[in-house]
Each structure stands twice: as C-alpha cells, then as structure tokens.
Protein backbone atom coordinates (compact mmCIF):
# COMPACT_ATOMS: atom_id res chain seq x y z
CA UNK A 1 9.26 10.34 -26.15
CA UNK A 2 12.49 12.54 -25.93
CA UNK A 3 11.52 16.21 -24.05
CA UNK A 4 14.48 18.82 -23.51
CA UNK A 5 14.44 21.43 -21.42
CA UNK A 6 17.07 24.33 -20.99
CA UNK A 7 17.41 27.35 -18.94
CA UNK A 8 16.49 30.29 -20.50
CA UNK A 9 16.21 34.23 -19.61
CA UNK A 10 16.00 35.24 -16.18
CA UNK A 11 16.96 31.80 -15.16
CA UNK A 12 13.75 30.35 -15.93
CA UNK A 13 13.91 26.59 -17.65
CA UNK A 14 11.87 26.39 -20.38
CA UNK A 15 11.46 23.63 -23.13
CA UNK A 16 14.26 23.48 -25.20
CA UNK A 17 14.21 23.32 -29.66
CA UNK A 18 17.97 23.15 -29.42
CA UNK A 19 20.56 20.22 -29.54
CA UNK A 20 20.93 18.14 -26.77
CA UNK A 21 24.15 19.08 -26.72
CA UNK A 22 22.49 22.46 -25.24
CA UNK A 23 19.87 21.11 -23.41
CA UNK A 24 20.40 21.07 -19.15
CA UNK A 25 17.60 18.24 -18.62
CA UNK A 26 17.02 15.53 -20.88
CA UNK A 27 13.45 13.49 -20.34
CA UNK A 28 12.79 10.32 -21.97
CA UNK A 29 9.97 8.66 -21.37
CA UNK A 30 9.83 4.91 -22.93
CA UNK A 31 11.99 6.18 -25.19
CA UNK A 32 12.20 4.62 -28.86
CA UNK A 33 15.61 2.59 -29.84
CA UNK A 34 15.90 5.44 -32.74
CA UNK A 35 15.89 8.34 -29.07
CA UNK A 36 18.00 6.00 -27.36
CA UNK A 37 20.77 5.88 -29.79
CA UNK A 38 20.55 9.50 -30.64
CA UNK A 39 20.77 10.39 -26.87
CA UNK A 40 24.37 7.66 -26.67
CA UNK A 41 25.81 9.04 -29.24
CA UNK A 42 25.33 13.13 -28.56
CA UNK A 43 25.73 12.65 -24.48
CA UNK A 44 28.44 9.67 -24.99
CA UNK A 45 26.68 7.73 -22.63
CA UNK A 46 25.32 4.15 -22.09
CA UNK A 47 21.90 3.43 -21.13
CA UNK A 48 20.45 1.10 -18.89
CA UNK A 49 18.37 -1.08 -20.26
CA UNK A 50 14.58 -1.60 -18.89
CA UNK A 51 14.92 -4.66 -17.10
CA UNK A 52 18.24 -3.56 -16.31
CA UNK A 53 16.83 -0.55 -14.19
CA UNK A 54 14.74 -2.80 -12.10
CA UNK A 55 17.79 -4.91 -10.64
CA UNK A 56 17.78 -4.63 -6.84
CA UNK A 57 21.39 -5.02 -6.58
CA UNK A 58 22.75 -1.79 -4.97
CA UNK A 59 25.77 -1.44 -7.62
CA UNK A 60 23.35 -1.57 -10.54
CA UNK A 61 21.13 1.20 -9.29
CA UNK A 62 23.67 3.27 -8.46
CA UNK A 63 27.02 3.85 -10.13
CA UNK A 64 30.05 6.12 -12.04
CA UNK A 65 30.47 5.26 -15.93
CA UNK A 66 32.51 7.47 -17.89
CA UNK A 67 31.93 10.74 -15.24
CA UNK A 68 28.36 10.47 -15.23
CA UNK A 69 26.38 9.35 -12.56
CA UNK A 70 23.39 6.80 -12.78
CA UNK A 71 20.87 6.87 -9.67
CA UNK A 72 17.81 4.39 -10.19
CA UNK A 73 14.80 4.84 -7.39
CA UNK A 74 11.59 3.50 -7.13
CA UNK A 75 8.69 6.27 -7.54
CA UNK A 76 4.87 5.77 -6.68
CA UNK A 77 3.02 6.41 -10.34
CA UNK A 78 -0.42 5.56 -9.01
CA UNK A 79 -2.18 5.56 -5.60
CA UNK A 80 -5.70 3.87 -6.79
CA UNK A 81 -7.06 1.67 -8.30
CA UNK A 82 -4.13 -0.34 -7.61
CA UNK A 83 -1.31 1.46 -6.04
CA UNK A 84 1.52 1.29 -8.88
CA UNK A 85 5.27 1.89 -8.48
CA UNK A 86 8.16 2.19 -10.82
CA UNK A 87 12.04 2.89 -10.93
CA UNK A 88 13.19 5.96 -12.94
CA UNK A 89 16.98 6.41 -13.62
CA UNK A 90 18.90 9.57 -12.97
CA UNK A 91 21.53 10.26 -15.03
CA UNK A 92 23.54 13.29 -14.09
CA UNK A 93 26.77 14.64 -15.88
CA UNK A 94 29.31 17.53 -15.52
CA UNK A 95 26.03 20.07 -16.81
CA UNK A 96 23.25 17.96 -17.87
CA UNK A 97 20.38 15.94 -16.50
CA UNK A 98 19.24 12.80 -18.15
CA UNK A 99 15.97 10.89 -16.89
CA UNK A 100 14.73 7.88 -17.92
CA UNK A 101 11.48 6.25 -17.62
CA UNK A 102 9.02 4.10 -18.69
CA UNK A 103 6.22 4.87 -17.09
CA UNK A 104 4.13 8.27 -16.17
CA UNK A 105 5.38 9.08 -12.59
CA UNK A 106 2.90 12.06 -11.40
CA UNK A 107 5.55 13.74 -9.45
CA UNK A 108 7.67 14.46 -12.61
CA UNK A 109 4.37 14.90 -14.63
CA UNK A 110 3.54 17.79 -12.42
CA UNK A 111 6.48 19.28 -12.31
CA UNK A 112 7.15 19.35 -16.30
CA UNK A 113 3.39 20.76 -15.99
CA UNK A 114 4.54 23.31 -13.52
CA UNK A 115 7.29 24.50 -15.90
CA UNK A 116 5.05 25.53 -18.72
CA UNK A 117 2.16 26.92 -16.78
CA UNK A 118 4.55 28.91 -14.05
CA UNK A 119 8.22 29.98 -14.37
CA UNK A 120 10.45 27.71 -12.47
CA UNK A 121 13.99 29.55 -11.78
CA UNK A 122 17.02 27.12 -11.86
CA UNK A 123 20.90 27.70 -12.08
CA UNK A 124 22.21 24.24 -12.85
CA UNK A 125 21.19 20.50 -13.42
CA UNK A 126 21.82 20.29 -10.05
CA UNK A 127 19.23 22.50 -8.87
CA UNK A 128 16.42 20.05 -11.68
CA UNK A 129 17.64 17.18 -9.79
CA UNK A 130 17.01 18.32 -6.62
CA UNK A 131 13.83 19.57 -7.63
CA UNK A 132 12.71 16.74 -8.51
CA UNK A 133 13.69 14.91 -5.65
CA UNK A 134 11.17 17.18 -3.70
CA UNK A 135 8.79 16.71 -6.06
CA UNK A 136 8.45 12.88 -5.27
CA UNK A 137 9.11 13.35 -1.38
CA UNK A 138 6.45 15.50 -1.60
CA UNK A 139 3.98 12.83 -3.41
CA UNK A 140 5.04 10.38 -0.79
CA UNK A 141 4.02 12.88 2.09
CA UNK A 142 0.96 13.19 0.08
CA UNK A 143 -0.03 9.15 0.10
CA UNK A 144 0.93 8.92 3.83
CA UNK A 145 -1.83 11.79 4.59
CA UNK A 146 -3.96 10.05 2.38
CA UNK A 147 -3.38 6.81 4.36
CA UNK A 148 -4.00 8.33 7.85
CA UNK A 149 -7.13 10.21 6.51
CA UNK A 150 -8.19 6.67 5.33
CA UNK A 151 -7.01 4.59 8.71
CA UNK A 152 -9.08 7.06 10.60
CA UNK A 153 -12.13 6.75 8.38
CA UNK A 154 -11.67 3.23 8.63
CA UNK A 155 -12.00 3.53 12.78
CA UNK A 156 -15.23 4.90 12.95
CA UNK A 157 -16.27 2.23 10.34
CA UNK A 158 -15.44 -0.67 13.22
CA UNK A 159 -16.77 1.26 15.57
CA UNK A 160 -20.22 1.38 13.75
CA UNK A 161 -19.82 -2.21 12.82
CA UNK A 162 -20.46 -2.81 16.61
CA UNK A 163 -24.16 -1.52 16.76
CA UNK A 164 -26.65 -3.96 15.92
CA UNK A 165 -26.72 -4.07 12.15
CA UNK A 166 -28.40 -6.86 9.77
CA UNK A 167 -25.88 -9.94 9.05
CA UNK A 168 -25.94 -9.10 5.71
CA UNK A 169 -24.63 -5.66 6.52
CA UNK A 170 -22.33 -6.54 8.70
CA UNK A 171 -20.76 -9.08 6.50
CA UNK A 172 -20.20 -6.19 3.76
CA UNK A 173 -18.93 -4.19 6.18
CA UNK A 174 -16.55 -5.94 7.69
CA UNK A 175 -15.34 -7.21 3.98
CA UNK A 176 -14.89 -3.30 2.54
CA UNK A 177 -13.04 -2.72 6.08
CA UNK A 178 -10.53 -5.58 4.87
CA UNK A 179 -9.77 -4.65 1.34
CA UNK A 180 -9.92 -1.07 2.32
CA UNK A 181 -6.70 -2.40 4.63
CA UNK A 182 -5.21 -4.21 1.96
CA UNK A 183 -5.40 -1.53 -0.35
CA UNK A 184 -3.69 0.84 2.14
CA UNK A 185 -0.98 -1.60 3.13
CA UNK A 186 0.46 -2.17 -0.28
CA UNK A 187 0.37 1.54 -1.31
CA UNK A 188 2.29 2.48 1.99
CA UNK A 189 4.68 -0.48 1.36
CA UNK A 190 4.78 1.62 -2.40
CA UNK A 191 5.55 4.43 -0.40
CA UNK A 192 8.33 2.97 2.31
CA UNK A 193 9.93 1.23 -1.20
CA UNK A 194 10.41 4.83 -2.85
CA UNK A 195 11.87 6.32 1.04
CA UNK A 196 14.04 3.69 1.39
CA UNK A 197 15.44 4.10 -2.68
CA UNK A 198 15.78 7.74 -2.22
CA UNK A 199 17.74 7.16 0.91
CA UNK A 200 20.31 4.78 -0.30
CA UNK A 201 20.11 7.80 -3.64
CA UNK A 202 21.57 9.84 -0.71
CA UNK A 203 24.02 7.77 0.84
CA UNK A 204 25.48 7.43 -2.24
CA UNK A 205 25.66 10.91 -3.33
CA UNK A 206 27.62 11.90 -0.40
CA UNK A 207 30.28 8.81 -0.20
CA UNK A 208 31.06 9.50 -3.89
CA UNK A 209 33.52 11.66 -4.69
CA UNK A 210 32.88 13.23 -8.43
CA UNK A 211 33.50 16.63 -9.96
CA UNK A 212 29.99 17.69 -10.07
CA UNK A 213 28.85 17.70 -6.67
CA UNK A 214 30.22 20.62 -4.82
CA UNK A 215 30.35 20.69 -0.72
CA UNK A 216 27.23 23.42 -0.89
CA UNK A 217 25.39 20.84 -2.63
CA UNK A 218 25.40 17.98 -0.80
CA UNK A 219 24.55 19.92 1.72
CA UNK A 220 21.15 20.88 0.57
CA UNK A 221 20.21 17.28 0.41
CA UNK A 222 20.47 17.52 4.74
CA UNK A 223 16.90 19.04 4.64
CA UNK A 224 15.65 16.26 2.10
CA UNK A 225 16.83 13.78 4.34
CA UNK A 226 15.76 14.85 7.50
CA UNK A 227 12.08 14.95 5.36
CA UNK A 228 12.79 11.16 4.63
CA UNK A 229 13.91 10.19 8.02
CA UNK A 230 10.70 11.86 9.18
CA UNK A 231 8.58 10.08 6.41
CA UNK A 232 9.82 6.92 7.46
CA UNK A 233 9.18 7.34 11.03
CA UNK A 234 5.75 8.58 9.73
CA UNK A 235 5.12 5.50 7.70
CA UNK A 236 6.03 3.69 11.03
CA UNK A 237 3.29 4.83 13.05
CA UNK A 238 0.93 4.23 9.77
CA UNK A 239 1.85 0.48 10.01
CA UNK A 240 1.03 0.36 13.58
CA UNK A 241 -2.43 2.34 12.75
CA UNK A 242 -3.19 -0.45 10.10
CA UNK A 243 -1.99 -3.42 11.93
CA UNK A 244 -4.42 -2.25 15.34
CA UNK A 245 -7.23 -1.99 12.66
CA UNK A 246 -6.63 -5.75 10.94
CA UNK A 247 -6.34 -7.54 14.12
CA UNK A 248 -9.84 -5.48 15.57
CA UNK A 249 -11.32 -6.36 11.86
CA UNK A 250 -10.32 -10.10 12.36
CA UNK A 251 -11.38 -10.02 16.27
CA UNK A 252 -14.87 -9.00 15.39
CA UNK A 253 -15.08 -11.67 12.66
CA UNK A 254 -14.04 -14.12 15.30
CA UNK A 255 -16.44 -13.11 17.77
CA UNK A 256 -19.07 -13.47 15.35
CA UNK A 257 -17.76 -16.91 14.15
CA UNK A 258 -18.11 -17.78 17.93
CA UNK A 259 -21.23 -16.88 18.50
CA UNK A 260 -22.61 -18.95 15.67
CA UNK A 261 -20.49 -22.05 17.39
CA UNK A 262 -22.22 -20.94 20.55
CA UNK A 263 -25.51 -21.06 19.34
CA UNK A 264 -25.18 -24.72 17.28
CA UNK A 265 -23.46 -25.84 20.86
CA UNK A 266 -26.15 -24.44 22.59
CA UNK A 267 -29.18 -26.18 19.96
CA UNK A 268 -27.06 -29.18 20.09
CA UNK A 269 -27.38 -29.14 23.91
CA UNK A 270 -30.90 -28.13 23.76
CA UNK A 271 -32.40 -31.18 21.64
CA UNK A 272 -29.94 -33.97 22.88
CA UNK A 273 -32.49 -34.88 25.65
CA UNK A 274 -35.35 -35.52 23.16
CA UNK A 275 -33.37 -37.07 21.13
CA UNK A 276 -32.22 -39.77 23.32
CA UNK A 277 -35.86 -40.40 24.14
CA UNK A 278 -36.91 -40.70 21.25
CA UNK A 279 -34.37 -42.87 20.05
CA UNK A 280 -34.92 -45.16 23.31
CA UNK A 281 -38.55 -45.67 22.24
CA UNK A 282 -37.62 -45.99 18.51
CA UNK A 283 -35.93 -49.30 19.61
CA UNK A 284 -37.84 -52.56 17.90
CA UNK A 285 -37.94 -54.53 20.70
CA UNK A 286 -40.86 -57.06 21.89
CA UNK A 287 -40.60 -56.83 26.18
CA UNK A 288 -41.32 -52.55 26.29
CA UNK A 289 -43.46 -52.09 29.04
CA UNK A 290 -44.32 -48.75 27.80
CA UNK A 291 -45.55 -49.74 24.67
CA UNK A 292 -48.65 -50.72 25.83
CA UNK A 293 -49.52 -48.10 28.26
CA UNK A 294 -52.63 -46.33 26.98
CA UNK A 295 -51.15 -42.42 27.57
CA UNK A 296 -47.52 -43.80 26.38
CA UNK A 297 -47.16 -41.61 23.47
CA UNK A 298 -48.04 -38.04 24.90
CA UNK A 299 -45.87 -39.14 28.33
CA UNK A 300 -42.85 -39.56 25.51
CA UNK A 301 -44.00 -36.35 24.18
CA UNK A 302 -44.31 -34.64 27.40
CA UNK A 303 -40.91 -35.98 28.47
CA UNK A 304 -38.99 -34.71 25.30
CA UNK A 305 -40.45 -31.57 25.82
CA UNK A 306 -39.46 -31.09 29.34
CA UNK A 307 -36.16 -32.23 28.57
CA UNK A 308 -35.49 -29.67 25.90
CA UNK A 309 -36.62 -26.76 27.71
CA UNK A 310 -34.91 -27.57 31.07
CA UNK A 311 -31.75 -26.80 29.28
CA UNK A 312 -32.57 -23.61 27.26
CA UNK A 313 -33.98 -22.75 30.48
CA UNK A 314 -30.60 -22.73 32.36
CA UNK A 315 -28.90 -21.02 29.48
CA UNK A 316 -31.22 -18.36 29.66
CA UNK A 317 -30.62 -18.04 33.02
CA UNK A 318 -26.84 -17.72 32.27
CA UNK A 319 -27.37 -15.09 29.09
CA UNK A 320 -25.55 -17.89 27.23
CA UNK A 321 -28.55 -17.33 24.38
C-alpha cells in the first residue's frame, strides 16, 4: 500500500492526491512490485529488497546511493501475545521521505493516525523523520514502563508464593511467574534491539557528510540521544529486576524439590530398621532359634515398630519433618 503525504496550509502535513514527485513523505507498506517500480522510477531510486532490509551487516542498513540516504532499524510492532519486532527502512533525499515496511509498526500507525485526526505542523522531511524517530523512542519508553509495572507485579507474586498455599497452587504459580519472565525478557531484548538500531541510525547521521543534513539538524538529534542513552541504562536496571526475579523463581522451586528429597531421605531412614528385620526373619533357614518361640511373631512385630519410630522420633526432635 503506497500513502503520500505533503505539507499543506499553515504548515500542516496532510495526505497528499498529488504526484510523488510533490509528495514530502512517501509510506509504503508491503508495497506491491507494480508501487515499487512506480516509486524507482518517479524518485530515481533503488529499493531494498525484503530480505535485503533484514541484513545485520552495518553497511547494508545504513548507506549513500545516488544522494539519498537509506537508514534500516529494528521497531517493536507488538508487545503481546508474542512480543514482535521488525526493521523499517528510511529513505531520505534532498526534500522527500521514503519509508518502507512490511509490517504494521504501531509507532508509525499512530502517528499517520495522529495526522488525520489532529494537525501536525512540519517544515521539511526532516522534521517527518525526526518525528518519527520520537514516535518509536517513545513506544520503547512505553514497553520498558510496561516491563517494570510487570517485574513489580511479579514481586509480590513470589512473595505470596511463600505463604502456605496447596501444591497444586503453588505449582501454577510458580509456572505463570516463569513464563510471565520469559515473556518480559524477550520483549525487552525487542526493545534493547530497536535502542541499539536507532543508535548506530545516529552515529551514522552525524559521521556522514551529505547535503541534506544541516549543522541545526543534527543537532536536534542530541536530545533523542540522550533519551536513548537513558533508555538503555533504563533497560539495564530492567535486566537486573528480571534476572533477581528468575533466580528467586528457580530458588523456591529448588527448595521445594529439596524438601521432597528430604522427606523420601527421611521415610527411607524411617523404615530401614524394619526392614532389615524383617528381611532377617524372612531368611529360609532350618537352625532359627526364634522360629519356634511361642511370642516370636509379635516380638518381630514389636521390634520393627520400635525401630521405625526411634528414628522419626529423633527427626522430630531435630524439625527435620
């Protein structure tokens, strides 16, 4: 789907009927090979290919062809079910901006939503792109609140999985507490994936040199990096959050594990007396004294039962059971 968008009175951008010639930001959006070829020939420009877009190699996401500018990052789509990320290309040129996607991102949903429900004042392509930029900061900053909301929640959850609940309960509980973490660790590693990709996006802005990029604009993109920078540090402290939780989740499933080893240990302990009389007098052998004593049997009896509670009565003794 091919959108254009152009700036119209009073500086407002608007959607655009016009050529693309005219347009100041081009949106495609798994565009059709018909759009793509429409888009080459009027802008004079190449582009990427999908799989091409996904290439991690620093000088395919972000390079000069024929003065234009092509800027591939990685942007969050979807924070649940299943956290989703992908890569949408920025393509900027002397007066026009070109992005390309193949997927739904919701930072550039809402703000194409913003532009036709409120009036969104721009002077230049520049000014889109930048825009933009914010736009998906700003969903980042959103999934990292999100996250500590959720590793909090998740706190009092272990701490409640401490009273005394029924095993069954505290099974579930401890098994929503761990997918609840693995759900949270891969959409912050979504997250740190789209910060790091927007801050190579900056690097390279401001090492190349190009006739479109004025000295007042690169400086603008200070504040947006100081908003990564403090994003990432951000995400930081997250991990550490999530990491504490896991290893308390896992040290409560370990003490339960060894408890139930205690109490076999203990059992085992318990009925290893008996068992050793018993099997004494289970022996076939002729020459058994005992065999014919008349109270015999309920001596064994009496014996195995002494046996078996002089041990759980020293375990009881040292709260072992």
């Amino acid at each position: 789907m091919l959108t254009k968008f152009e700036i119209g009175p009073s500086d407002a951008l608007m959607k655009s009927q016009e050529m693309l010639s005219k347009a100041i930001w081009i949106d495609l959006l798994a565009p059709s090979a018909e759009e793509r070829d429409v888009v080459e020939q009027e802008i004079k420009i190449e582009l990427p290919l999908h799989h091409e877009m996904y290439q991690i190699e620093f000088s395919n996401r972000f390079y000069v062809e024929n003065d234009a500018i092509f800027l591939s990052v990685n942007v969050v789509t979807k924070a649940s079910p299943v956290p989703e990320g992908h890569v949408v290309t920025f393509i900027l040129t002397e007066k026009q901006l070109i992005t390309l996607r193949y997927s739904d991102p919701n930072p550039i949903q809402t703000f194409a939503e913003t532009i036709e429900h409120r009036k969104c004042y721009v002077q230049d392509n520049f000014d889109i792109f930048l825009l933009i930029l914010r736009k998906i900061v700003g969903s980042v900053a959103d999934i990292f609140e999100l996250i500590g909301e959720k590793t909090d929640e998740l706190a009092m959850s272990l701490v409640g999985s401490t009273e005394k609940l029924a095993a069954s309960e505290h099974n579930k509980r401890l098994n929503k507490i761990l997918r609840s973490i693995n759900f949270l660790q891969s959409l912050l590693g979504k997250g740190y994936q789209c910060l790091q990709s927007l801050g190579l996006l900056i690097a390279f802005i401001k090492d190349v040199e190009h006739q479109s990029f004025a000295e007042t604009d690169l400086k603008r993109f200070q504040t947006l990096n100081q908003d990564i920078t403090t994003l990432s540090r951000h995400g930081e402290h997250l991990t550490q959050k999530l990491n504490f939780q896991l290893q308390s989740t896992l040290g409560l499933i370990n003490i339960e594990q060894t408890q139930i080893i205690k109490i076999f240990t203990v059992l085992a302990m318990i009925f290893m007396p008996p068992t050793l009389i018993a099997s004494i007098y289970g022996m076939n052998f002729h020459h058994m004294p005992e065999l014919d004593y008349i109270y015999g049997y309920p001596i064994a009896i009496l014996a195995m039962l002494a046996t078996a509670f002089l041990p759980y009565l020293f375990f009881k003794r040292k709260k072992w059971i």
